[in-house]
PDB file of N, CA and C in Angstrom:
ATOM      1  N   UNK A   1       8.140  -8.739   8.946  1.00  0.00           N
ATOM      2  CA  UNK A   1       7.261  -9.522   8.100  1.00  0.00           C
ATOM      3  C   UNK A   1       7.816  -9.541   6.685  1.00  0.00           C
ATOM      4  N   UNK A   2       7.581 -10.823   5.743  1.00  0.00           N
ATOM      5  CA  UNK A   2       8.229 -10.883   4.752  1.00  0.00           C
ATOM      6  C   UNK A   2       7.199 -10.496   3.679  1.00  0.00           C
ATOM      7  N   UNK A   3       7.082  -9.698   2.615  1.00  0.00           N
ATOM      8  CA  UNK A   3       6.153  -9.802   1.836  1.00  0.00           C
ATOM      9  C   UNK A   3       6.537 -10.289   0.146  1.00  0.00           C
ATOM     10  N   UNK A   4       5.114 -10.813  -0.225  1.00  0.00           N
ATOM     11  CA  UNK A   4       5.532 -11.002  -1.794  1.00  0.00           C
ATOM     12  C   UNK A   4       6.260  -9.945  -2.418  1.00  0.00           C
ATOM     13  N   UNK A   5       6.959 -11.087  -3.465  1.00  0.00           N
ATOM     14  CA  UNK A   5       7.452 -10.342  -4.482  1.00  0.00           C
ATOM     15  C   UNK A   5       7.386  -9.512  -5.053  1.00  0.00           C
ATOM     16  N   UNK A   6       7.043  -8.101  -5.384  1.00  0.00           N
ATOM     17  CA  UNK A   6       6.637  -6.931  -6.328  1.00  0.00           C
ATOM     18  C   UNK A   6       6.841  -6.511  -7.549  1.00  0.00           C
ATOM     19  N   UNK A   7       6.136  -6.648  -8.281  1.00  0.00           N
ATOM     20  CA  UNK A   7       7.079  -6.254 -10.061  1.00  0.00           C
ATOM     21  C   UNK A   7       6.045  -5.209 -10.493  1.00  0.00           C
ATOM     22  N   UNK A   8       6.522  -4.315 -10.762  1.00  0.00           N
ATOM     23  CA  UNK A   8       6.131  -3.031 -11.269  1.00  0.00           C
ATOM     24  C   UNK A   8       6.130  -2.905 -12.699  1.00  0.00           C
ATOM     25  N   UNK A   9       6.231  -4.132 -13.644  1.00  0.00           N
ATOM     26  CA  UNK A   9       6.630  -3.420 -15.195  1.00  0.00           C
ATOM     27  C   UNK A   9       5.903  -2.560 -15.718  1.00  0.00           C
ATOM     28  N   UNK A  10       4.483  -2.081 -15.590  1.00  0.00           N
ATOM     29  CA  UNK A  10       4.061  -1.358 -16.317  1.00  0.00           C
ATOM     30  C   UNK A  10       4.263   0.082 -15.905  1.00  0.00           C
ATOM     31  N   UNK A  11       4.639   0.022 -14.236  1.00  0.00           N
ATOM     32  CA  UNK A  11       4.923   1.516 -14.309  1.00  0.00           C
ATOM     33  C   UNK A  11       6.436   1.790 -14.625  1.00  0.00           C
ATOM     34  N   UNK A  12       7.404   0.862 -14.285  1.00  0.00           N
ATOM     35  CA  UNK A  12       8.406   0.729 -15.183  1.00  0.00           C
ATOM     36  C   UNK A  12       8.416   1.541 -16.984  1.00  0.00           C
ATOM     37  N   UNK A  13       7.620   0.480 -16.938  1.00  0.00           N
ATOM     38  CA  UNK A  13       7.674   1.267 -18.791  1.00  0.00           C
ATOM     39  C   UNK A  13       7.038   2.303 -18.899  1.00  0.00           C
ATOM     40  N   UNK A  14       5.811   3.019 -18.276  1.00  0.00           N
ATOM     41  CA  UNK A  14       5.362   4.281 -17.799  1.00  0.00           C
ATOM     42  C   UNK A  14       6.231   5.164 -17.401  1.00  0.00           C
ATOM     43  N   UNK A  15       7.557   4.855 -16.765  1.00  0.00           N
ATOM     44  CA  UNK A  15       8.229   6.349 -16.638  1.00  0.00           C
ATOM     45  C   UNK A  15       8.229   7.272 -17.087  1.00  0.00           C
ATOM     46  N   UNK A  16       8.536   8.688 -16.679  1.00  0.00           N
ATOM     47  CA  UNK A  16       8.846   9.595 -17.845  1.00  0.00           C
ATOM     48  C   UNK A  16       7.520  10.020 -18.848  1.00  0.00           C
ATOM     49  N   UNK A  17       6.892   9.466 -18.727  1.00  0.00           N
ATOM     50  CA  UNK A  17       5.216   9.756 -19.280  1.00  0.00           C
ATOM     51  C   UNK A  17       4.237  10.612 -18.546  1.00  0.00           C
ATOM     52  N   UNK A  18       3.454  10.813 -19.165  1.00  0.00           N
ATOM     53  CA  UNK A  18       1.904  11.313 -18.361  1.00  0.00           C
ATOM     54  C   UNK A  18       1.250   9.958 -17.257  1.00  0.00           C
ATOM     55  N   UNK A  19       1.440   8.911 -18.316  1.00  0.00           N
ATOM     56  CA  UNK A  19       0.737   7.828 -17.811  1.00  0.00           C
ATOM     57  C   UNK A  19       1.352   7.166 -16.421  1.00  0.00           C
ATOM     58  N   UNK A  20       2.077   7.673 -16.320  1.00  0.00           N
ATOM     59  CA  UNK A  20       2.382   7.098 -14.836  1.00  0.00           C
ATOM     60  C   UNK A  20       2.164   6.994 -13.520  1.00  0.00           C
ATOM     61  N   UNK A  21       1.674   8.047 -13.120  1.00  0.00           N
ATOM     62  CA  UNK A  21       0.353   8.163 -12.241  1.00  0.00           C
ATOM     63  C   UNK A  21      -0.584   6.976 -12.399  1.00  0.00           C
ATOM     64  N   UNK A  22      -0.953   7.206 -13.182  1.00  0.00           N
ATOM     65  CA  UNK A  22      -2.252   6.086 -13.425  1.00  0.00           C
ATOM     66  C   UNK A  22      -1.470   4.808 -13.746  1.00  0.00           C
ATOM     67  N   UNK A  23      -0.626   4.198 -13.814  1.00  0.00           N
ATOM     68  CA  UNK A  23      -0.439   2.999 -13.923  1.00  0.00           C
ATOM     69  C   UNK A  23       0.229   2.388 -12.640  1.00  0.00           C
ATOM     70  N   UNK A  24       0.866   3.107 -11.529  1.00  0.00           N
ATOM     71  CA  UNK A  24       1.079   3.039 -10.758  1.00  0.00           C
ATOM     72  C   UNK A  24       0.331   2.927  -9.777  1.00  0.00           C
ATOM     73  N   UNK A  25      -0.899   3.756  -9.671  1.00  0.00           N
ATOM     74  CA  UNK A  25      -1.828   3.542  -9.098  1.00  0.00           C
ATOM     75  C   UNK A  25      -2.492   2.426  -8.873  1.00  0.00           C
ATOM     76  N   UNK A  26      -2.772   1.965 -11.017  1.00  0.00           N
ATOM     77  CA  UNK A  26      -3.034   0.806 -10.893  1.00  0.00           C
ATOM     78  C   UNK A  26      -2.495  -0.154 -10.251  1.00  0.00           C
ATOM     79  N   UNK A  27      -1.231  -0.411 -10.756  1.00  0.00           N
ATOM     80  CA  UNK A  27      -0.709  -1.730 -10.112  1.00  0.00           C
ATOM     81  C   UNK A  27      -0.843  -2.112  -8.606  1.00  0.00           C
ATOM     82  N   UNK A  28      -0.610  -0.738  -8.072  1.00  0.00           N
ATOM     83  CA  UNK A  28      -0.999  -0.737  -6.346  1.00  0.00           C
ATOM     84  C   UNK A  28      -2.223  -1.382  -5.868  1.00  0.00           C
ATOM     85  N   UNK A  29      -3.090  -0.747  -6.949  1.00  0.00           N
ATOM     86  CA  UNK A  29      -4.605  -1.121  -6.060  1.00  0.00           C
ATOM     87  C   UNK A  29      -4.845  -2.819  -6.498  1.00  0.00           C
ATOM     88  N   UNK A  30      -3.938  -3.412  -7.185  1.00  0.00           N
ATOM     89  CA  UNK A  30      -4.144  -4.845  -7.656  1.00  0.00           C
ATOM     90  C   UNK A  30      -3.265  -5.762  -6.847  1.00  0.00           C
ATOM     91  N   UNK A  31      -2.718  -5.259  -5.761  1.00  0.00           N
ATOM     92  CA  UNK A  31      -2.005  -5.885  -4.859  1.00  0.00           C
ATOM     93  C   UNK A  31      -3.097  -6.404  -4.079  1.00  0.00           C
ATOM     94  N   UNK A  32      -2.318  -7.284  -3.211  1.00  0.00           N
ATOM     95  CA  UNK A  32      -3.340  -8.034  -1.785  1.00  0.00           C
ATOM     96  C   UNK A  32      -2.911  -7.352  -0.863  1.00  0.00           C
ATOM     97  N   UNK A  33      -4.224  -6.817   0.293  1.00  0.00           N
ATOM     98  CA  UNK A  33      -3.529  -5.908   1.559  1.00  0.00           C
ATOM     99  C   UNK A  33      -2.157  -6.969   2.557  1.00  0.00           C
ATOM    100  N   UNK A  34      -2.297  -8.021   2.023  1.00  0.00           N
ATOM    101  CA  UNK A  34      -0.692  -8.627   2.901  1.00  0.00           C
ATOM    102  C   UNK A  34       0.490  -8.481   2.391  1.00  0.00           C
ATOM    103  N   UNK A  35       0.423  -7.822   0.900  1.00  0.00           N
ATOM    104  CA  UNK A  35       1.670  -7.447   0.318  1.00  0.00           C
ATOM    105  C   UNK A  35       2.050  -6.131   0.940  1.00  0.00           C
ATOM    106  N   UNK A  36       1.345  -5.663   1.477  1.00  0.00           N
ATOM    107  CA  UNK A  36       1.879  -3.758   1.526  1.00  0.00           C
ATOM    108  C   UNK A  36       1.794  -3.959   3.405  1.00  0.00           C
ATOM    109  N   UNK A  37       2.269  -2.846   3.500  1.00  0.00           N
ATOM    110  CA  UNK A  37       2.619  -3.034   5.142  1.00  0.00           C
ATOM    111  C   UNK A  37       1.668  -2.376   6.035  1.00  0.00           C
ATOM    112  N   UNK A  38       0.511  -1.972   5.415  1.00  0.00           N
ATOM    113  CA  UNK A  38      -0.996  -1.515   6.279  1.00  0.00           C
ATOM    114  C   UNK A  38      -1.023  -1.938   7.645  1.00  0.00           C
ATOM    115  N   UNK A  39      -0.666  -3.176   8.023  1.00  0.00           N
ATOM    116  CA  UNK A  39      -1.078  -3.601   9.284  1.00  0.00           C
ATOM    117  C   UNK A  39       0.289  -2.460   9.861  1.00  0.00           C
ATOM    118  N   UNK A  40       1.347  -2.492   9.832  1.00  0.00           N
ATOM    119  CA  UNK A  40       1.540  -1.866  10.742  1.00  0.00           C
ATOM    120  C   UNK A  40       1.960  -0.023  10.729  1.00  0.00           C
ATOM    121  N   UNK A  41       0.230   0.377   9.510  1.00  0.00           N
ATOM    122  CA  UNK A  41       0.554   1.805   9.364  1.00  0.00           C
ATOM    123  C   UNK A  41      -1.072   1.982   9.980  1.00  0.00           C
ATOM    124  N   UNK A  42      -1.593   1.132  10.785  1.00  0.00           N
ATOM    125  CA  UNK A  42      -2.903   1.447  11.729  1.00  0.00           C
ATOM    126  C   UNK A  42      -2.584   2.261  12.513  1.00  0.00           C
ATOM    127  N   UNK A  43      -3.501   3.209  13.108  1.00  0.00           N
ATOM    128  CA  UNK A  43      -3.239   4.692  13.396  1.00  0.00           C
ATOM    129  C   UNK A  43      -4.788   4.323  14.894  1.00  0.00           C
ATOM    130  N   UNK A  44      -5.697   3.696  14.571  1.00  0.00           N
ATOM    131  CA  UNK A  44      -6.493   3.722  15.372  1.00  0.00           C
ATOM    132  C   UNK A  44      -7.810   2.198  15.250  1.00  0.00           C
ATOM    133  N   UNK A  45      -6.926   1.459  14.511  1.00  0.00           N
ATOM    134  CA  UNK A  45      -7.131  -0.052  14.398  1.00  0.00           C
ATOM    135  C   UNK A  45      -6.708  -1.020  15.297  1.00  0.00           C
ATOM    136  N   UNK A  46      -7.005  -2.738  15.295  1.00  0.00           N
ATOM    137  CA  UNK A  46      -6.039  -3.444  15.408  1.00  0.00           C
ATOM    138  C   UNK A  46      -5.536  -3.857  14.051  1.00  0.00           C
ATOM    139  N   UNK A  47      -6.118  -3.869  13.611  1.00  0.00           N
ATOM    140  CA  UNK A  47      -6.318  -5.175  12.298  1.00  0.00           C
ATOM    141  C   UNK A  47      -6.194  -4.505  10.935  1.00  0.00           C
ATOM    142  N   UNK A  48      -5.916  -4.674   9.801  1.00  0.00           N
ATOM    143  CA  UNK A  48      -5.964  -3.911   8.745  1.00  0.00           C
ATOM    144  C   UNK A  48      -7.542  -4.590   7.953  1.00  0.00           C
ATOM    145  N   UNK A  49      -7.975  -4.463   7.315  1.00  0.00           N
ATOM    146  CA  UNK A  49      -9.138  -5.642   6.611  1.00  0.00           C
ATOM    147  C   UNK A  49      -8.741  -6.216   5.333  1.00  0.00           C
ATOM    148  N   UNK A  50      -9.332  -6.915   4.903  1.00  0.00           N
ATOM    149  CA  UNK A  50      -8.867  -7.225   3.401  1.00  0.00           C
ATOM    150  C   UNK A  50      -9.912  -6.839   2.126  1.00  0.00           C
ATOM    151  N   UNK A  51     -10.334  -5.937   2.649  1.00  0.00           N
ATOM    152  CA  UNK A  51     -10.920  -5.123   1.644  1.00  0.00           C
ATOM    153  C   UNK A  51     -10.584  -4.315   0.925  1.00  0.00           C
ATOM    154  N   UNK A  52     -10.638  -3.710  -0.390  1.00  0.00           N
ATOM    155  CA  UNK A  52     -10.059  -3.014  -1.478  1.00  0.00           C
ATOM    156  C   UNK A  52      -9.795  -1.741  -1.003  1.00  0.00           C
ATOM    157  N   UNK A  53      -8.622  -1.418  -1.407  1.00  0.00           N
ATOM    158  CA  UNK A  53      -7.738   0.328  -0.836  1.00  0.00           C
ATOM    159  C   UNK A  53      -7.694   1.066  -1.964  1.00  0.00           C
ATOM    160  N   UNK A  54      -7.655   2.310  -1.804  1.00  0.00           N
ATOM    161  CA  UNK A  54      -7.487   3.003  -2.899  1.00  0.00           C
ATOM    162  C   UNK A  54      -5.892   3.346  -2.639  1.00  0.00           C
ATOM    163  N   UNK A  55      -5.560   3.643  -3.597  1.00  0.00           N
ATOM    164  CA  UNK A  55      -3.928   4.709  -3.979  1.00  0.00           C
ATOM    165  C   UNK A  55      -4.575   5.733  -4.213  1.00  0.00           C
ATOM    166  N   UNK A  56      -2.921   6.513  -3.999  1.00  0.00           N
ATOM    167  CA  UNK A  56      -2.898   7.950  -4.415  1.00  0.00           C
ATOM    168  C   UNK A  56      -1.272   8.321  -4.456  1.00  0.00           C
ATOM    169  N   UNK A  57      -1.121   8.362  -5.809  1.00  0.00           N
ATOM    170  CA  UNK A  57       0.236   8.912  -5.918  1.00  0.00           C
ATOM    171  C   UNK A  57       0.775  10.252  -5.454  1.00  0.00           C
ATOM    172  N   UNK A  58       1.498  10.245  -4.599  1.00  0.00           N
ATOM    173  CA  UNK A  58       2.361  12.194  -3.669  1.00  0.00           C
ATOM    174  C   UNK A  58       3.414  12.722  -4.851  1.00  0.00           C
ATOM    175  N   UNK A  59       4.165  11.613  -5.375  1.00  0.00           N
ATOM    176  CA  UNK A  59       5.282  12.287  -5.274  1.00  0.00           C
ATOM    177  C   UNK A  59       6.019  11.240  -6.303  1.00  0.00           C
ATOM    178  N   UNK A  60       7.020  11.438  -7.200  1.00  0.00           N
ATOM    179  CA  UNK A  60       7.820  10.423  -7.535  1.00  0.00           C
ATOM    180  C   UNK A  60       9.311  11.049  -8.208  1.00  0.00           C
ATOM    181  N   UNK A  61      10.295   9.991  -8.359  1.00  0.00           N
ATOM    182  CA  UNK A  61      11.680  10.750  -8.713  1.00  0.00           C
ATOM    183  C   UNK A  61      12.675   9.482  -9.034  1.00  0.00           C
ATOM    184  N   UNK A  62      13.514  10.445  -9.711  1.00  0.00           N
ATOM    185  CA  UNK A  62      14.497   9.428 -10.592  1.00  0.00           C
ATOM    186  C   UNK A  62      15.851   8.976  -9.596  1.00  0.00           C
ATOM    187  N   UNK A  63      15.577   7.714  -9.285  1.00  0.00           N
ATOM    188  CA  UNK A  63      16.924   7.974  -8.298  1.00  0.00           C
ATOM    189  C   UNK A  63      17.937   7.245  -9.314  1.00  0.00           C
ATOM    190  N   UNK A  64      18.878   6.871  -8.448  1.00  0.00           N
ATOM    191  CA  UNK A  64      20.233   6.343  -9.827  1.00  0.00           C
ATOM    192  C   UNK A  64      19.894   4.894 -10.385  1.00  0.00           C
ATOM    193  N   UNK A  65      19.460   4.141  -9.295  1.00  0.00           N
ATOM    194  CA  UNK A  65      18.951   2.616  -9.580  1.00  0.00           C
ATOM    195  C   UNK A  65      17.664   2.741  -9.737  1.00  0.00           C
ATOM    196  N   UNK A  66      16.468   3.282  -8.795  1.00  0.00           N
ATOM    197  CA  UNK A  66      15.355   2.776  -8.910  1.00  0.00           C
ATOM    198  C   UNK A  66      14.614   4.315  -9.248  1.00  0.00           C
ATOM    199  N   UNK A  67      13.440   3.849  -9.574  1.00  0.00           N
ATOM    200  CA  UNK A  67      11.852   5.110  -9.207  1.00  0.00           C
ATOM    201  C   UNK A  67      11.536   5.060  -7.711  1.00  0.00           C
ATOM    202  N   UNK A  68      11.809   6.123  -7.080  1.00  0.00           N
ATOM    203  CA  UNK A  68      10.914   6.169  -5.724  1.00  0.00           C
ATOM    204  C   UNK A  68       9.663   6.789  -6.086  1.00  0.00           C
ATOM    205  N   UNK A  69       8.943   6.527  -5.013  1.00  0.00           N
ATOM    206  CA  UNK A  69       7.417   6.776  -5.396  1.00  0.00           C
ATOM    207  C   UNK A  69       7.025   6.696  -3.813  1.00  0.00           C
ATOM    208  N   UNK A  70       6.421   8.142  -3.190  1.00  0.00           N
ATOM    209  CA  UNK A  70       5.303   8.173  -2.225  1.00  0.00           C
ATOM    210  C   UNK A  70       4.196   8.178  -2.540  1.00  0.00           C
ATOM    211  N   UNK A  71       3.220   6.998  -1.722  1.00  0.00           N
ATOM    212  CA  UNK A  71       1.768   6.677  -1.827  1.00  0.00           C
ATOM    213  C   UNK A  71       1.332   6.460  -1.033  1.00  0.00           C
ATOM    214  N   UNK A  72       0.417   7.345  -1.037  1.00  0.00           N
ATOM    215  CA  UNK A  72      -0.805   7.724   0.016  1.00  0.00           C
ATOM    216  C   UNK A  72      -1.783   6.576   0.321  1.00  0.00           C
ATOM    217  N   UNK A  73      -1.876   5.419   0.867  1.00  0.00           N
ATOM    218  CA  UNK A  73      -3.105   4.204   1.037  1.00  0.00           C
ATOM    219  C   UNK A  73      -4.249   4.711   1.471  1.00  0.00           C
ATOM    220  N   UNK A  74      -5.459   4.516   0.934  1.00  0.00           N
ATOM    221  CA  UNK A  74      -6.647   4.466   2.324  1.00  0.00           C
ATOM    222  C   UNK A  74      -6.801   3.451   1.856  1.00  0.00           C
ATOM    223  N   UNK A  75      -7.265   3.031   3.613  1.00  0.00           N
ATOM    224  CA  UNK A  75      -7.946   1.782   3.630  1.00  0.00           C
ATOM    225  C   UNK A  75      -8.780   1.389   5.086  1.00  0.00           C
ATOM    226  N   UNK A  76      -8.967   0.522   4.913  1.00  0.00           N
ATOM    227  CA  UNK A  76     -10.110   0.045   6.378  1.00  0.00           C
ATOM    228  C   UNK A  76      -9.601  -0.760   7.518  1.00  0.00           C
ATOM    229  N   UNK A  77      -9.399  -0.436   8.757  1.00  0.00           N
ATOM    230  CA  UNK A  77      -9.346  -1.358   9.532  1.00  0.00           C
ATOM    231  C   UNK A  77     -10.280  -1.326  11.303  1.00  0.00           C
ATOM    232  N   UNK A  78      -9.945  -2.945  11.613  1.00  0.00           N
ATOM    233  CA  UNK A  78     -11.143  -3.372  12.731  1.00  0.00           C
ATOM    234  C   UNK A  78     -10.314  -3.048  13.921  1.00  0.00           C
ATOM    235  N   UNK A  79     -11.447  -2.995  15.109  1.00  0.00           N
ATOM    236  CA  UNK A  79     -11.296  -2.812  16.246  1.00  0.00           C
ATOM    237  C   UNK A  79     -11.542  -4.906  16.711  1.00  0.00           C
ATOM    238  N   UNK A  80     -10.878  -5.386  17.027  1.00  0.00           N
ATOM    239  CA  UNK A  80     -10.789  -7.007  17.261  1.00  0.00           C
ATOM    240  C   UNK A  80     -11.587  -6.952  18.988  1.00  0.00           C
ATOM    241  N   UNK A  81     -12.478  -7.885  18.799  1.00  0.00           N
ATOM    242  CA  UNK A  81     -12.967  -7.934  20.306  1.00  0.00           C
ATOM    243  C   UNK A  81     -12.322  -9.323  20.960  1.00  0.00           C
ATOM    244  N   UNK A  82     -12.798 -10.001  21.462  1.00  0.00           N
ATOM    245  CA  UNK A  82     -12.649 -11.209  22.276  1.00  0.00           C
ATOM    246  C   UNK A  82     -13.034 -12.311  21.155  1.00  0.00           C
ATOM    247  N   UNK A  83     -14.283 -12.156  20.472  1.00  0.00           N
ATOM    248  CA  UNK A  83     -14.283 -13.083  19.628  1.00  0.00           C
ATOM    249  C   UNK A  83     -15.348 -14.064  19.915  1.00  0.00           C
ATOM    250  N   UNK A  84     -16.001 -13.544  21.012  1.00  0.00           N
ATOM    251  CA  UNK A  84     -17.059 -14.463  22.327  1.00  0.00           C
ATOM    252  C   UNK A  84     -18.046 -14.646  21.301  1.00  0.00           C
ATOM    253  N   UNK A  85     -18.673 -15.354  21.558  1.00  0.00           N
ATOM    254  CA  UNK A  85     -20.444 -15.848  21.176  1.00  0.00           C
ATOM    255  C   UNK A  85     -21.301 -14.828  21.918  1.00  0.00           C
ATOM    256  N   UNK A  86     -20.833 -14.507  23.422  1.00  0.00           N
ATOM    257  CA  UNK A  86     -21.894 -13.501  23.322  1.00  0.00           C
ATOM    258  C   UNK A  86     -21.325 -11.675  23.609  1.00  0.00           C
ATOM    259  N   UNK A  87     -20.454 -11.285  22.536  1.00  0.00           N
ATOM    260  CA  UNK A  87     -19.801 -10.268  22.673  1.00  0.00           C
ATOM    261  C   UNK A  87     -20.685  -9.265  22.087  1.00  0.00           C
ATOM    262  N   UNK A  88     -20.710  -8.479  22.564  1.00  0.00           N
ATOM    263  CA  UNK A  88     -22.110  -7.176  22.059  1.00  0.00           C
ATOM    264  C   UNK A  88     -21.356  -6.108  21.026  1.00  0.00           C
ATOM    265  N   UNK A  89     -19.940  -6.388  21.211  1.00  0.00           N
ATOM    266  CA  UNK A  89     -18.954  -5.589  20.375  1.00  0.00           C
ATOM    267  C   UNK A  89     -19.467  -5.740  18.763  1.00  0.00           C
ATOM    268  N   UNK A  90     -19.593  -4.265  18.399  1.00  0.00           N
ATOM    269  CA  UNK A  90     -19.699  -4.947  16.750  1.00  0.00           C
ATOM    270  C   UNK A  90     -18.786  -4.245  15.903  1.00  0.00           C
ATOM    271  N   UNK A  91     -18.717  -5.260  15.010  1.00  0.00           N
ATOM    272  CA  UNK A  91     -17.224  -4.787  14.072  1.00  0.00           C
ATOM    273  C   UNK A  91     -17.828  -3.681  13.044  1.00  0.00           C
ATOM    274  N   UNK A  92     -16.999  -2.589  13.936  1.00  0.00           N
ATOM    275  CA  UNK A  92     -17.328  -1.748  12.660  1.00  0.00           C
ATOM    276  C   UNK A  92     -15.833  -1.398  11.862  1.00  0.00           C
ATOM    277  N   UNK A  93     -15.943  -0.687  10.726  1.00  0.00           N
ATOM    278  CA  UNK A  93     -14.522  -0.587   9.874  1.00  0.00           C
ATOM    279  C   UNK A  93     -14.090   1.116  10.311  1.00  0.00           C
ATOM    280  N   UNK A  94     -12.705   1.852  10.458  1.00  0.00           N
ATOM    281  CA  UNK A  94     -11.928   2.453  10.907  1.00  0.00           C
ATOM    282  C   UNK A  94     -11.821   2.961   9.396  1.00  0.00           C
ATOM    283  N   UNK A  95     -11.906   4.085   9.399  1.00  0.00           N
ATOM    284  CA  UNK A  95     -10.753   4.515   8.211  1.00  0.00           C
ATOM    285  C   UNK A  95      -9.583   4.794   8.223  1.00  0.00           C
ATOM    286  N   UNK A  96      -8.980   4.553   8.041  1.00  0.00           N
ATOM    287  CA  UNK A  96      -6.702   4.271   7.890  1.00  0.00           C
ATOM    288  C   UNK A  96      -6.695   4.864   6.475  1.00  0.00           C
ATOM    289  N   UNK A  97      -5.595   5.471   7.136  1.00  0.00           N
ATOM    290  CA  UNK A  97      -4.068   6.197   5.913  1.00  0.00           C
ATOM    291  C   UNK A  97      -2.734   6.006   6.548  1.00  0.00           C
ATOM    292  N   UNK A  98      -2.339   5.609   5.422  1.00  0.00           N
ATOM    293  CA  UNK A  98      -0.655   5.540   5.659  1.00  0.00           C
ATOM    294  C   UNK A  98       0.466   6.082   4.160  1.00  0.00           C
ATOM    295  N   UNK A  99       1.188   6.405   4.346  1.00  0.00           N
ATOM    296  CA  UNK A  99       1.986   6.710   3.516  1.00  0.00           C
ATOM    297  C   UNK A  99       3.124   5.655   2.715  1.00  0.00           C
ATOM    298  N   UNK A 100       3.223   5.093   2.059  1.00  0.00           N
ATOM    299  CA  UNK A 100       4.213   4.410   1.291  1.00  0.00           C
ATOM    300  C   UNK A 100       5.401   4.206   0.523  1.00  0.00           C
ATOM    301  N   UNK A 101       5.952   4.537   0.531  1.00  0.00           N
ATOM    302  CA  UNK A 101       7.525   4.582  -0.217  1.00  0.00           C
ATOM    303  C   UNK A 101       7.531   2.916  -1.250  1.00  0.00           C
ATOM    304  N   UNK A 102       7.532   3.054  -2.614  1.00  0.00           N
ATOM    305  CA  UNK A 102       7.465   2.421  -3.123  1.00  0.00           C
ATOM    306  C   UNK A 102       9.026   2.293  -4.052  1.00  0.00           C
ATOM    307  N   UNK A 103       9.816   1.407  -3.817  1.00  0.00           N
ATOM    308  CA  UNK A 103      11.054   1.906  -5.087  1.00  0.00           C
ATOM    309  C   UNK A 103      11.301   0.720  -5.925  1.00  0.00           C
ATOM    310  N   UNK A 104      11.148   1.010  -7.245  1.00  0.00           N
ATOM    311  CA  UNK A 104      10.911   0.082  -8.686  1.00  0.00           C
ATOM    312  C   UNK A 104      12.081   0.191  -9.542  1.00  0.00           C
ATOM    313  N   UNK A 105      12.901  -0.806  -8.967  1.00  0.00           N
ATOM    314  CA  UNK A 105      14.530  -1.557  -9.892  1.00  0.00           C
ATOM    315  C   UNK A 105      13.763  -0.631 -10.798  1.00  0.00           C
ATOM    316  N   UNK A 106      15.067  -0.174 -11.581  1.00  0.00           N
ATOM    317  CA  UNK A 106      14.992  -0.091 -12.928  1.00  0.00           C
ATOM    318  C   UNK A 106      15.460  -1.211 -13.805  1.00  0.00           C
ATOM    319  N   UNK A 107      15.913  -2.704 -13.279  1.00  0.00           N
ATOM    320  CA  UNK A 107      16.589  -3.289 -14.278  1.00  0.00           C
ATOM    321  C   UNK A 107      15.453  -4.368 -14.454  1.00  0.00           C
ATOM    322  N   UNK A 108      14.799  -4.367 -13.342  1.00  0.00           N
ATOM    323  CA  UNK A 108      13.873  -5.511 -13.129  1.00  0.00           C
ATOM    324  C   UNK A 108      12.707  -5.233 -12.911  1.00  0.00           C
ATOM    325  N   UNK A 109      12.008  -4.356 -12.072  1.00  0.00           N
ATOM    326  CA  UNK A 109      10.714  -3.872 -11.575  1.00  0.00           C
ATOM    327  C   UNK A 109      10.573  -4.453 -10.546  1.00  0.00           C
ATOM    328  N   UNK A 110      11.675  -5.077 -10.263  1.00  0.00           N
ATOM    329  CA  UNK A 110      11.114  -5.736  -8.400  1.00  0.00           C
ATOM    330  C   UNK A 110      11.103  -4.350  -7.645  1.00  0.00           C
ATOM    331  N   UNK A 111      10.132  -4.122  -6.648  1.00  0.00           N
ATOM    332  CA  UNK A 111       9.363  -3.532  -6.321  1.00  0.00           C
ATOM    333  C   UNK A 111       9.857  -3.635  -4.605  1.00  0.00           C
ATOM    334  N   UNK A 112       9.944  -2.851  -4.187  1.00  0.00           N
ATOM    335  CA  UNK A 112      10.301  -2.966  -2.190  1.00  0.00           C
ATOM    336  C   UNK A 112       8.743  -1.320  -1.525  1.00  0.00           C
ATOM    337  N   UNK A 113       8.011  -2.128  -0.726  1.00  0.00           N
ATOM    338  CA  UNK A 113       7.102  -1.217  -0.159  1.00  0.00           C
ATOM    339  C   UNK A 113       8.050  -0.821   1.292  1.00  0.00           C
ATOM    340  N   UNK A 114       8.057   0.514   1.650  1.00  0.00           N
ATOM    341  CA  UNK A 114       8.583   0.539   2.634  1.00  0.00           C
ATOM    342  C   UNK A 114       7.195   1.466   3.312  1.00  0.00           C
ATOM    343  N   UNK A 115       6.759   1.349   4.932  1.00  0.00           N
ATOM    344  CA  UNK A 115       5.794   2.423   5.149  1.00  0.00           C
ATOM    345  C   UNK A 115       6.923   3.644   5.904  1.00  0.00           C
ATOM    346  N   UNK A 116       6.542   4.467   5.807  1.00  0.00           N
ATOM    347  CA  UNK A 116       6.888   6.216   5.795  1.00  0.00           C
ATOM    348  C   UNK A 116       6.295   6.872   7.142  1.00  0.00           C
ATOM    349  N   UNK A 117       6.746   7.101   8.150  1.00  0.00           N
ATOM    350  CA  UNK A 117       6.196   7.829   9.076  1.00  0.00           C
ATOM    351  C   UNK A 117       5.867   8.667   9.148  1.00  0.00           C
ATOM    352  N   UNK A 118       4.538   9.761   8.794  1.00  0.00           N
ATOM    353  CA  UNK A 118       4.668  10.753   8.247  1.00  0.00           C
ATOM    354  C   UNK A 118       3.418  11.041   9.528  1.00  0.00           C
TER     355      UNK A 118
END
């Protein structure tokens, strides 16, 4: 799957700070769940939802080109039924975690999500 573009500048310019945690975070949680690879870090879903995820920053480090960054997602996903008119199935929401590998050019802030098998 191809996803949008990613630009990280503010945690970019956050490096090396306190503030980086938190701006990273931010930027994460201001993504759309089709940018990040949730659907296929479902653990006991079909579906990921498109409802708001939280972050959680693990881990981060200076590599030679980019910032890597592990991040922790929660988020929600459905059990998909048939879809019938008269299906008794009801959608309830799953709680999902997945892990993230995030790495942020240093020249640019383009941004690559990779998910992490953990």
């Amino acid at each position: 799957m191809d996803y949008a573009t990613i630009n990280f500048h503010k945690s970019l310019n956050a490096w090396g700070t306190p503030e980086f945690n938190a701006a990273l975070k931010k930027e994460i949680e201001q993504l759309q769940v089709d940018e990040l690879p949730l659907q296929q870090g479902l653990t006991i879903s079909s579906h990921a939802t498109d409802k708001q995820f939280t972050a959680m920053v693990i881990g981060a480090s200076d590599e030679r080109d980019h910032i890597s960054a592990r991040v922790g997602i929660f988020y929600t996903g459905v059990i998909t039924g048939c879809s019938c008119e008269d299906d008794p199935t009801p959608i309830n929401t799953n709680c999902e975690y997945c892990v993230v590998q995030f790495d942020i050019d240093k020249t640019n802030a383009v941004t690559t999500a990779i998910l992490l098998a953990e």
